[in-house]
Protein backbone atom coordinates (compact mmCIF):
# COMPACT_ATOMS: atom_id res chain seq x y z
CA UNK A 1 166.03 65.45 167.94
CA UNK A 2 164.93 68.43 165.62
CA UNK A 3 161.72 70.06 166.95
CA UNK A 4 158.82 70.42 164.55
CA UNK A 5 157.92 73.50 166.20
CA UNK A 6 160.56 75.65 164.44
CA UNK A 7 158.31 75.62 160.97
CA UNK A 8 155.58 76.84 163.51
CA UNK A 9 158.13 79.98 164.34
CA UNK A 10 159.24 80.31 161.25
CA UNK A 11 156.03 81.22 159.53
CA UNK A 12 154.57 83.14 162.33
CA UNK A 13 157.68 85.35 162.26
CA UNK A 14 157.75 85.62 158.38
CA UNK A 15 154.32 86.57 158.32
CA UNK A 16 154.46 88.58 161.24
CA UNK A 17 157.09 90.90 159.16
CA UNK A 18 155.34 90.10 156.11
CA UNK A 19 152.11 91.78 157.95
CA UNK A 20 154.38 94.44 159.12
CA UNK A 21 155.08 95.76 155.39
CA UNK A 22 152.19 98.01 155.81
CA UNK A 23 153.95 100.14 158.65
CA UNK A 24 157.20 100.40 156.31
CA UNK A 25 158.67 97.27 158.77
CA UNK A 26 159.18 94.54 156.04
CA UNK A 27 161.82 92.23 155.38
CA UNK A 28 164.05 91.53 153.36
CA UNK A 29 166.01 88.48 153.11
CA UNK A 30 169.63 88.01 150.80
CA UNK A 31 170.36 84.11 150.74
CA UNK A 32 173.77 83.67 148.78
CA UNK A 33 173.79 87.30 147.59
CA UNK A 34 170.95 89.64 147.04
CA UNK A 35 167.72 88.88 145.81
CA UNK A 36 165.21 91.16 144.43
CA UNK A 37 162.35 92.29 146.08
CA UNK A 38 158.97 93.13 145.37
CA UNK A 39 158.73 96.75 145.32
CA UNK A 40 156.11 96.76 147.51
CA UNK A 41 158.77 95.11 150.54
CA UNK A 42 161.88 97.45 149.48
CA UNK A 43 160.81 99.75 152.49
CA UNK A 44 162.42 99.04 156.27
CA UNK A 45 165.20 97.41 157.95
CA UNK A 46 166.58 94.20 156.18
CA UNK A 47 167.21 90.35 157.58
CA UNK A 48 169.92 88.67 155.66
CA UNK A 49 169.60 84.83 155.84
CA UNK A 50 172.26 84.21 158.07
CA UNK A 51 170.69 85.99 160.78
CA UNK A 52 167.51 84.46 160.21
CA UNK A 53 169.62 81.12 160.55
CA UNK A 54 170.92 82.01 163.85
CA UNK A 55 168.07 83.02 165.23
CA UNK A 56 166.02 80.44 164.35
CA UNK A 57 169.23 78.08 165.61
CA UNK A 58 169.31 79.55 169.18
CA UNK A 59 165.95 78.28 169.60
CA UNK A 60 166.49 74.61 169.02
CA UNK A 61 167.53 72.62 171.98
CA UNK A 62 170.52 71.00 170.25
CA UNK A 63 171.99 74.69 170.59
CA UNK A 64 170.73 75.61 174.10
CA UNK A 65 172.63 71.63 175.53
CA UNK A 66 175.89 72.04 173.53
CA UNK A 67 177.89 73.75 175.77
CA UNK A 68 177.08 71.29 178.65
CA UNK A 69 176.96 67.75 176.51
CA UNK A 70 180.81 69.21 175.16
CA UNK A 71 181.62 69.99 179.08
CA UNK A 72 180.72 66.72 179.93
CA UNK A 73 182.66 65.27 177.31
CA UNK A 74 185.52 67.17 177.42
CA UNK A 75 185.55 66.51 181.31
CA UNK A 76 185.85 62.37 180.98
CA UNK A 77 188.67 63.42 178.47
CA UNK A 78 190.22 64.99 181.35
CA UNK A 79 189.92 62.28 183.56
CA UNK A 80 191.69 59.54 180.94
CA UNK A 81 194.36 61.94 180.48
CA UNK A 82 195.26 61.71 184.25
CA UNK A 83 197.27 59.12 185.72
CA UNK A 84 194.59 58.06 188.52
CA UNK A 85 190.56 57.22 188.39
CA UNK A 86 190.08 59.80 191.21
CA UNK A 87 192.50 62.65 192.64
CA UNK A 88 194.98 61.03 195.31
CA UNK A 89 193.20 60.76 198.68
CA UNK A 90 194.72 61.10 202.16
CA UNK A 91 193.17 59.18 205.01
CA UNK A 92 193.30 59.76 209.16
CA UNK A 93 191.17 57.39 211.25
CA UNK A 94 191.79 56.83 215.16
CA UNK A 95 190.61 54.84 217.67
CA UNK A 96 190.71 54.67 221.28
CA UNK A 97 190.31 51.61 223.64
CA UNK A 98 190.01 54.24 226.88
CA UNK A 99 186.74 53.24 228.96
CA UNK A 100 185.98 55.85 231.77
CA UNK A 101 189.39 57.47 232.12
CA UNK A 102 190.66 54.11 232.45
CA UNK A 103 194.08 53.51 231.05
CA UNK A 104 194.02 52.12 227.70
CA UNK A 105 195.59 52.05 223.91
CA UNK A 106 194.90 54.49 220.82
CA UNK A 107 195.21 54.39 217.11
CA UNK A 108 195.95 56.96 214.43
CA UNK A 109 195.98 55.59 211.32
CA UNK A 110 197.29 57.15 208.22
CA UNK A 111 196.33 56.01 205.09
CA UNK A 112 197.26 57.04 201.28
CA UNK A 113 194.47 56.40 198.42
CA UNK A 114 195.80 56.50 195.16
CA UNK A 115 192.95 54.98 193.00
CA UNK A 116 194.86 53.07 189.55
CA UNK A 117 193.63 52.33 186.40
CA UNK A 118 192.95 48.62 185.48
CA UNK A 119 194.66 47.46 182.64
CA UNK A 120 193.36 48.81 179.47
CA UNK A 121 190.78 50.74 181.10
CA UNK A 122 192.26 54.46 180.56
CA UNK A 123 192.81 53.33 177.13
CA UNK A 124 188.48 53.00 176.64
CA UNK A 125 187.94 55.54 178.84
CA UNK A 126 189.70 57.87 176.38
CA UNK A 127 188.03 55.95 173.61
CA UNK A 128 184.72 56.41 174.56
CA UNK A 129 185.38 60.33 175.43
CA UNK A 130 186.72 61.10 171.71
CA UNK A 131 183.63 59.22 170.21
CA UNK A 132 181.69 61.30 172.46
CA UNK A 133 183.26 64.34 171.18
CA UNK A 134 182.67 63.47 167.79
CA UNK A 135 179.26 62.61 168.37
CA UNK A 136 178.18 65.52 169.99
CA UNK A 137 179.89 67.57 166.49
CA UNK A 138 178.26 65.37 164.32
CA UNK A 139 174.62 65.64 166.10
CA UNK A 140 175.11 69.12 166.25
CA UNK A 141 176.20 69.69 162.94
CA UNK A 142 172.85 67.75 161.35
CA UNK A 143 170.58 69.75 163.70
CA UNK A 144 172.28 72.82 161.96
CA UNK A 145 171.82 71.43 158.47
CA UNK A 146 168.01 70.41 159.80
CA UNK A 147 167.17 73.53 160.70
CA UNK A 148 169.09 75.59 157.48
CA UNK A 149 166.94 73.19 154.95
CA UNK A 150 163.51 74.21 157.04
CA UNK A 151 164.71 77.87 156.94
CA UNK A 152 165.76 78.02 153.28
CA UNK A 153 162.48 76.54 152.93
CA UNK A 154 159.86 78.66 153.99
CA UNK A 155 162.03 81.49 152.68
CA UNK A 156 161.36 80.70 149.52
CA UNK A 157 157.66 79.57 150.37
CA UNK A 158 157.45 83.53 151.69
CA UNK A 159 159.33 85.05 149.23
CA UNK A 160 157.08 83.21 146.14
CA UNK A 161 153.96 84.52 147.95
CA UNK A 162 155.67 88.42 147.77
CA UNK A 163 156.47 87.73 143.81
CA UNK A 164 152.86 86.66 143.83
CA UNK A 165 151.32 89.63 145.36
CA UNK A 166 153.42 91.83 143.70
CA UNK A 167 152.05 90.27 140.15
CA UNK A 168 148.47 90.36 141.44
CA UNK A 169 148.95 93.97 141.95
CA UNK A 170 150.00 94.58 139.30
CA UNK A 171 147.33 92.68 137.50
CA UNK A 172 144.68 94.40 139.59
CA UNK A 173 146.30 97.83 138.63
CA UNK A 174 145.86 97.08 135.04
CA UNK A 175 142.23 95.62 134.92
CA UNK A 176 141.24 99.16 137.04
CA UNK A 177 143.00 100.97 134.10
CA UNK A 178 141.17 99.00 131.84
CA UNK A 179 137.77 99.01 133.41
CA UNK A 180 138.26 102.88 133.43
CA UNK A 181 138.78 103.08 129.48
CA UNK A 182 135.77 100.76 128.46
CA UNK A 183 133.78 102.90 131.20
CA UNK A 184 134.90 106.18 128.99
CA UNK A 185 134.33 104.27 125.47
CA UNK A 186 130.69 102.74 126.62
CA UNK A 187 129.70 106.70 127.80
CA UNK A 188 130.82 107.29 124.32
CA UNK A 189 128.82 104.87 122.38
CA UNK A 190 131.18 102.98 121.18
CA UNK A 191 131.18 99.79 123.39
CA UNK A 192 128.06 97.66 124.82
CA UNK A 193 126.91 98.09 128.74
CA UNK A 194 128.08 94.29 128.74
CA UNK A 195 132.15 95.60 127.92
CA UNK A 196 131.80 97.16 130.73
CA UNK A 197 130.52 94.51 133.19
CA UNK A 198 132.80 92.24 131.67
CA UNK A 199 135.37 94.81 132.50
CA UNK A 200 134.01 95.45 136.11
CA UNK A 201 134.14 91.52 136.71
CA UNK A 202 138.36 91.39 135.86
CA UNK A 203 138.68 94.04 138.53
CA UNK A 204 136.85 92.23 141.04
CA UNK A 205 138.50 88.89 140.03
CA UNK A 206 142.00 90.89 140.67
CA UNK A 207 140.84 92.25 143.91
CA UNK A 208 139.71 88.55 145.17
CA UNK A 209 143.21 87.10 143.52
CA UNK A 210 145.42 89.79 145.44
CA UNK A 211 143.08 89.64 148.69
């Protein structure tokens, strides 16, 4: 069963390296080629997708049981390939009817246990070991595709919120620029005191949209 817990991970680690941007450790991710990044991510190691993939994949128990559910499998293969249910078995037994020293009679016995199939049974044994093959591919293929669709999406849930800062900065760079010319043209008479409050409130409305 897919955990729910990996779109916990997955945004604590985006934002985790999204937080890290400040210290020049941001990410950058290139699904299917290379996208573009803001500039304000360009700086520090990249992340391509695929690696992002695998590591959120080595966290999912479908991943951490496949070597032993394909062991187990693969071992009942085994035994329907062989010719017995169980290896060949050699038996010794005695017995002795001696009482106190007393003359008497003993007994070796010396047996061969070769366990055999019943008719049509290695048949479904090896049946039910290829199904259980395939199932254990096919389970662990949809976990992969599972946790590649919950990837994909939160990359592009994190990489919309860069574009979006990026704008917002940018916005917030030109409403300062602004404010600072309607400052210089209301010192100079030729705008109102209310230009430049007007201006002053886009600058704070850019601060609170890129905060």
């Amino acid at each position: 069963m897919f955990r729910t817990g990996l779109a916990g991970w997955l945004a604590l680690v985006l934002s985790g390296l999204m937080a890290g941007g400040a210290s020049a450790q941001s990410l950058t991710y290139q699904p299917l080629g290379t996208i573009p990044v803001p500039p304000s991510t360009v700086a520090g190691p990249t992340l391509t997708l695929k690696q992002a993939f695998e590591a959120a994949w080595a966290r999912q128990p479908e991943a951490r049981s496949l070597a032993s559910r394909r062991e187990a499998a693969m071992a009942r293969r085994q035994v329907a390939d062989s010719r017995t249910v169980e290896p060949i078995a050699i038996e010794l037994s005695g017995q002795s009817r001696r009482l106190a020293g007393l003359p008497g009679s003993r007994e070796i016995v010396l047996g061969l246990a070769i366990p055999l199939w019943l008719p049509g049974e290695r048949a479904r044994s090896g049946a039910l070991a290829d199904a259980e093959l395939q199932a254990t591919s096919s389970v662990t293929l949809a976990a992969r595709w599972r946790t590649a669709a919950v990837l994909r999406s939160h990359f592009w849930l994190w990489y919309r919120a860069q574009m979006e800062h990026a704008l917002a900065a940018e916005r917030l760079g030109n409403a300062r620029q602004l404010a600072t010319d309607v400052a210089i043209r209301v010192k100079a008479g030729l705008l109102a005191r209310a230009d430049q409050h007007q201006a002053d409130g886009a600058v704070a409305s850019a601060q609170a949209a890129q905060a």
